[in-house]
C-alpha atoms as a PDB file:
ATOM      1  CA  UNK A   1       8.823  -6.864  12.438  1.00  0.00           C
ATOM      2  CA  UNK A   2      10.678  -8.222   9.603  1.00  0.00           C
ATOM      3  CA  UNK A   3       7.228  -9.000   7.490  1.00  0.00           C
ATOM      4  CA  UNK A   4       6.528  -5.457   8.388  1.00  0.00           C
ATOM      5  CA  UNK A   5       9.810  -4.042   6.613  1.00  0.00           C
ATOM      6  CA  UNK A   6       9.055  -6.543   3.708  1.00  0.00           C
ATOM      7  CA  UNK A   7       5.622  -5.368   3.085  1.00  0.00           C
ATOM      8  CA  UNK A   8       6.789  -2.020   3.075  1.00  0.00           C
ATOM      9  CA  UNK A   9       9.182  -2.757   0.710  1.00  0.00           C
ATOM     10  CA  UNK A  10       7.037  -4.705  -1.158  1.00  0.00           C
ATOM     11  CA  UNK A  11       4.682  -1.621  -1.555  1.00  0.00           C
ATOM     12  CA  UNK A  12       7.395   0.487  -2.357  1.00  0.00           C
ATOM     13  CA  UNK A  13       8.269  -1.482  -4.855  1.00  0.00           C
ATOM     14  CA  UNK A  14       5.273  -2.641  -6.744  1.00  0.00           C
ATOM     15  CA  UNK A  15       3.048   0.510  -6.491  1.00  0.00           C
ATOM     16  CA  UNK A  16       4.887   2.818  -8.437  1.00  0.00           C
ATOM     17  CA  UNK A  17       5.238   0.341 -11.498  1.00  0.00           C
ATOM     18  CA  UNK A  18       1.134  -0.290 -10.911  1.00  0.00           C
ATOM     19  CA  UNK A  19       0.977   3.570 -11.499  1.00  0.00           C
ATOM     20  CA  UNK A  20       2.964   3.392 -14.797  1.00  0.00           C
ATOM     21  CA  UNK A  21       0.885   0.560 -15.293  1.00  0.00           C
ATOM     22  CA  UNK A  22      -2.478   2.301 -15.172  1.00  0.00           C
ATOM     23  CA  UNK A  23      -1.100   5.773 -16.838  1.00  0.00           C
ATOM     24  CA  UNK A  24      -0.201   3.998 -19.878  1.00  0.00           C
END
């Protein structure tokens, strides 16, 4: 459960900031 909640985290995290990434 716990690596779940990381992962998500994780995602939330890094995937916005890969999206700034790509638009600039």
């Amino acid at each position: 459960m716990y690596r779940d909640l990381v992962f998500l985290l994780y995602v939330i995290l890094v995937f916005p900031n890969v999206l700034a990434y790509n638009d600039s």
